[in-house]
N, C-alpha and C. Protein backbone atom coordinates (compact mmCIF):
# COMPACT_ATOMS: atom_id res chain seq x y z
N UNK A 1 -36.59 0.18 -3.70
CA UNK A 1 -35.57 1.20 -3.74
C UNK A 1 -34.26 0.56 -4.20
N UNK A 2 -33.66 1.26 -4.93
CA UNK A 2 -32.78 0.89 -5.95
C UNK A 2 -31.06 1.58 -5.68
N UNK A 3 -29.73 0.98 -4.64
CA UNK A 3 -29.12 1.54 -4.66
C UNK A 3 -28.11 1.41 -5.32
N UNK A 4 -27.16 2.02 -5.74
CA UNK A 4 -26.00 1.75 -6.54
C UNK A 4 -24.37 2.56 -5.99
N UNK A 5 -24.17 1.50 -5.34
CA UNK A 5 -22.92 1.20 -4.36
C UNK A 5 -21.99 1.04 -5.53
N UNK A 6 -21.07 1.37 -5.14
CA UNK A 6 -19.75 1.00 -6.25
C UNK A 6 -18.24 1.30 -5.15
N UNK A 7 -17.56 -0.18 -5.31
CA UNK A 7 -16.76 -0.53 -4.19
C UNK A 7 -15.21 -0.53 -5.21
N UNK A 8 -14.42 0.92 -5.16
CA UNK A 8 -13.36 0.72 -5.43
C UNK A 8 -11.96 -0.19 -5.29
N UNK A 9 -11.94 -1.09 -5.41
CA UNK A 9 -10.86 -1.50 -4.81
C UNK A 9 -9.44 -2.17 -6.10
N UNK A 10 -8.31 -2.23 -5.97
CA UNK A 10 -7.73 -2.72 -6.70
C UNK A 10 -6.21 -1.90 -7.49
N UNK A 11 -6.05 -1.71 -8.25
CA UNK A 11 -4.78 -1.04 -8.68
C UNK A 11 -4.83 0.03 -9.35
N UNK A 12 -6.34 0.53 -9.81
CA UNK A 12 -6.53 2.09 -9.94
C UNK A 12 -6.99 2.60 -8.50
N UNK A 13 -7.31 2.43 -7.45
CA UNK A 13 -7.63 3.21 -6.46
C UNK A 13 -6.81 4.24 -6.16
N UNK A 14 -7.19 5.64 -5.90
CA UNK A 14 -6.24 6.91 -5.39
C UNK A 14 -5.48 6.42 -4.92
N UNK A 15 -5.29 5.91 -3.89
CA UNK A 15 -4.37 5.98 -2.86
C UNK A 15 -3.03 5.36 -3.60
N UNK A 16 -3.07 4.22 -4.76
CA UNK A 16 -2.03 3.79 -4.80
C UNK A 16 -1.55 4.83 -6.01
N UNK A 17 -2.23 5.43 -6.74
CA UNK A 17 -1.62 6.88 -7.71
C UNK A 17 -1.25 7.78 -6.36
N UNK A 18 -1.56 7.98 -5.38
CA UNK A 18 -0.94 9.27 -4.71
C UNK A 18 0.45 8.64 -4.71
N UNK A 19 0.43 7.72 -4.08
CA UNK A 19 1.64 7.06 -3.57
C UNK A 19 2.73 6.88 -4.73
N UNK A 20 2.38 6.69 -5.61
CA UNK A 20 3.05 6.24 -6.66
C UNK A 20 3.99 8.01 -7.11
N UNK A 21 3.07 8.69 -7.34
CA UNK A 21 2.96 10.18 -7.48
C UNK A 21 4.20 10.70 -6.48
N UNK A 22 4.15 10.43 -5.39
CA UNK A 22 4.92 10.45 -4.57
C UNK A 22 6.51 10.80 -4.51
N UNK A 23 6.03 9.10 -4.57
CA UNK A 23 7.34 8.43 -5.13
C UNK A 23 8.56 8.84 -6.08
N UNK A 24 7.76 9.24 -7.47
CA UNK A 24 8.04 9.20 -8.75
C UNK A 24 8.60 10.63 -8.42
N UNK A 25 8.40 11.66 -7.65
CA UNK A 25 8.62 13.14 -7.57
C UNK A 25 9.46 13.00 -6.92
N UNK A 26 9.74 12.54 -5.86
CA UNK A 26 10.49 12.39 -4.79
C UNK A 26 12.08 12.00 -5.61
N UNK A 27 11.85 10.76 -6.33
CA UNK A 27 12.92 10.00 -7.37
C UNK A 27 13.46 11.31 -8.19
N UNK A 28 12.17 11.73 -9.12
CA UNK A 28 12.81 12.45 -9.80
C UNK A 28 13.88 13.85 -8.80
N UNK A 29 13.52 14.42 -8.43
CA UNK A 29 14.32 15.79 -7.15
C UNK A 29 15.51 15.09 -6.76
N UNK A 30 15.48 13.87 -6.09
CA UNK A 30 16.65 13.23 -5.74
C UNK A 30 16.59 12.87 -4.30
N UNK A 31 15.00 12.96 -3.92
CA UNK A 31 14.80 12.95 -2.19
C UNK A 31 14.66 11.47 -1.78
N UNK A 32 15.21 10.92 -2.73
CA UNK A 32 15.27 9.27 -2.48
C UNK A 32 16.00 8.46 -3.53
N UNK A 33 17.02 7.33 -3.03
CA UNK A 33 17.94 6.95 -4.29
C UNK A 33 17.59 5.34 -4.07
N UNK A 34 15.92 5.11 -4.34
CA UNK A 34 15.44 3.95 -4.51
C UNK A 34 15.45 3.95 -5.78
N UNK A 35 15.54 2.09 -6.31
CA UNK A 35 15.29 1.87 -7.19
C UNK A 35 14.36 2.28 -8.07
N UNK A 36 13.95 2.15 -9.38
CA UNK A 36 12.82 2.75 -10.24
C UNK A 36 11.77 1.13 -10.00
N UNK A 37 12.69 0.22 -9.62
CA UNK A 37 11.38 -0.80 -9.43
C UNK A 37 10.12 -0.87 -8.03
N UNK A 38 11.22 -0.18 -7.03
CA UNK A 38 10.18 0.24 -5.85
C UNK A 38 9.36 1.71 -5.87
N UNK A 39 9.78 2.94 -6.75
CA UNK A 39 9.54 3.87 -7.28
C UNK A 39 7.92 3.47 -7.75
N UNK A 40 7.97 2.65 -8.78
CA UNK A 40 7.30 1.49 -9.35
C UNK A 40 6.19 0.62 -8.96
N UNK A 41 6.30 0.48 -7.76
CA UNK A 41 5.84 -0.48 -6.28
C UNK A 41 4.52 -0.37 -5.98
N UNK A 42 4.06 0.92 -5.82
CA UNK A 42 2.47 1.16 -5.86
C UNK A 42 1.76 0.20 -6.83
N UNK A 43 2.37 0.52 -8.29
CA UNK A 43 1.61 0.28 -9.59
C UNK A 43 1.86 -1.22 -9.62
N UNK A 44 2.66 -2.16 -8.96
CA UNK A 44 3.11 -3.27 -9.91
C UNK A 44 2.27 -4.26 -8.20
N UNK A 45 2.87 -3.93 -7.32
CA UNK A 45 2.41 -4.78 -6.35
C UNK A 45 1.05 -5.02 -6.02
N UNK A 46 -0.31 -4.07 -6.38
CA UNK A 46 -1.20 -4.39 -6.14
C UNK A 46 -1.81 -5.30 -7.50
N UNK A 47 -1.48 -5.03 -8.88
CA UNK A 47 -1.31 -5.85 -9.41
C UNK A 47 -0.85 -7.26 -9.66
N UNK A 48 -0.03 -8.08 -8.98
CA UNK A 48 0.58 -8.71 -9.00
C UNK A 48 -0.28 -9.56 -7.59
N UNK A 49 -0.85 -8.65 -6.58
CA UNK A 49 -1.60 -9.58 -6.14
C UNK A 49 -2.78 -9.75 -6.33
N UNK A 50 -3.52 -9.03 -7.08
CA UNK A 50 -5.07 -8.83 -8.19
C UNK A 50 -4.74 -10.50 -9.15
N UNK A 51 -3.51 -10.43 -10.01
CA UNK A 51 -3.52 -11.41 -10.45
C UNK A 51 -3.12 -13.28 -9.64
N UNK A 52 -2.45 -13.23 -8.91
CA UNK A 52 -2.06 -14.02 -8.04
C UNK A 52 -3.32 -14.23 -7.58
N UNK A 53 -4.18 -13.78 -6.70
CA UNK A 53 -5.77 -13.35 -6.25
C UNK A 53 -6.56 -14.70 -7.33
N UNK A 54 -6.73 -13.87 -8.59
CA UNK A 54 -7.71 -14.02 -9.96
C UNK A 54 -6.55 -15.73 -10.05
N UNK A 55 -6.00 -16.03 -9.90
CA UNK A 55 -5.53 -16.98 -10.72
C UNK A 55 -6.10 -18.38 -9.20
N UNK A 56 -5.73 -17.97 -8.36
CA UNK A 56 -6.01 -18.75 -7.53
C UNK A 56 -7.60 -19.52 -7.48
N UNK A 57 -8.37 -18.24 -7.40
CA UNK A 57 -10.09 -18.25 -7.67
C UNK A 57 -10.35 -19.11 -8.89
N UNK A 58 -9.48 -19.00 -9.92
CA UNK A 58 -10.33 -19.47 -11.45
C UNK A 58 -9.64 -20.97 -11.19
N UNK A 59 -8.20 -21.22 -10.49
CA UNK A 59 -7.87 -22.80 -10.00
C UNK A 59 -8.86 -23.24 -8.96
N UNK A 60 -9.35 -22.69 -8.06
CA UNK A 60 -10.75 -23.80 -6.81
C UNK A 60 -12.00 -23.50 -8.60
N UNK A 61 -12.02 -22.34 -8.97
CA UNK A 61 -13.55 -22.97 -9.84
C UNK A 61 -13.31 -24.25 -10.63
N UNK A 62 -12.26 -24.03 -11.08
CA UNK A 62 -11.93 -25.61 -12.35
C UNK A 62 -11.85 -26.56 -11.28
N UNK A 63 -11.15 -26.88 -10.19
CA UNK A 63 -10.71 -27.59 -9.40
C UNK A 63 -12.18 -28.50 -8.74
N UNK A 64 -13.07 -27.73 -8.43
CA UNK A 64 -14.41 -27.48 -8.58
C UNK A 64 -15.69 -28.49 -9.11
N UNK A 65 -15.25 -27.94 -10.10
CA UNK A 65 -16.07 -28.67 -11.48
C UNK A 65 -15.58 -29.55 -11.75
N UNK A 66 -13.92 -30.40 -11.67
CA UNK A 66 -13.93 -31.74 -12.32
C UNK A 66 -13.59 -32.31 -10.87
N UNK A 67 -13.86 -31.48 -10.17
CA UNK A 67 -13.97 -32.92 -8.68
C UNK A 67 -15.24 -33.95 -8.58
């Protein structure tokens, strides 16, 4: 038996578009006089640790291999 699981996780997941969505409505109306970089914040921060994440992993694989 053959299942096919599929594990969202990362910087398209809903939750960080709701949030972002949010945000961005909220900014635009005027129901908040945050920056456009925390406005922003959903989209850039889970990114930023996806890559931080990915960069760390691919330094122990090399790190790794010429030990």
């Amino acid at each position: 038996m053959e299942t096919n699981e599929k594990i969202n996780i990362g910087c398209a997941s809903p939750i960080w578009i709701v949030v972002f969505l949010a945000f961005f409505i909220a900014k635009i109306f005027g129901y908040i006089d945050w920056s456009w970089w925390w406005v922003f914040s959903p989209i850039w921060i889970p990114a930023v640790l996806s890559a931080i994440i990915f960069i760390i992993l691919i330094g122990l694989k090399l790190w790794a291999l010429w030990k």
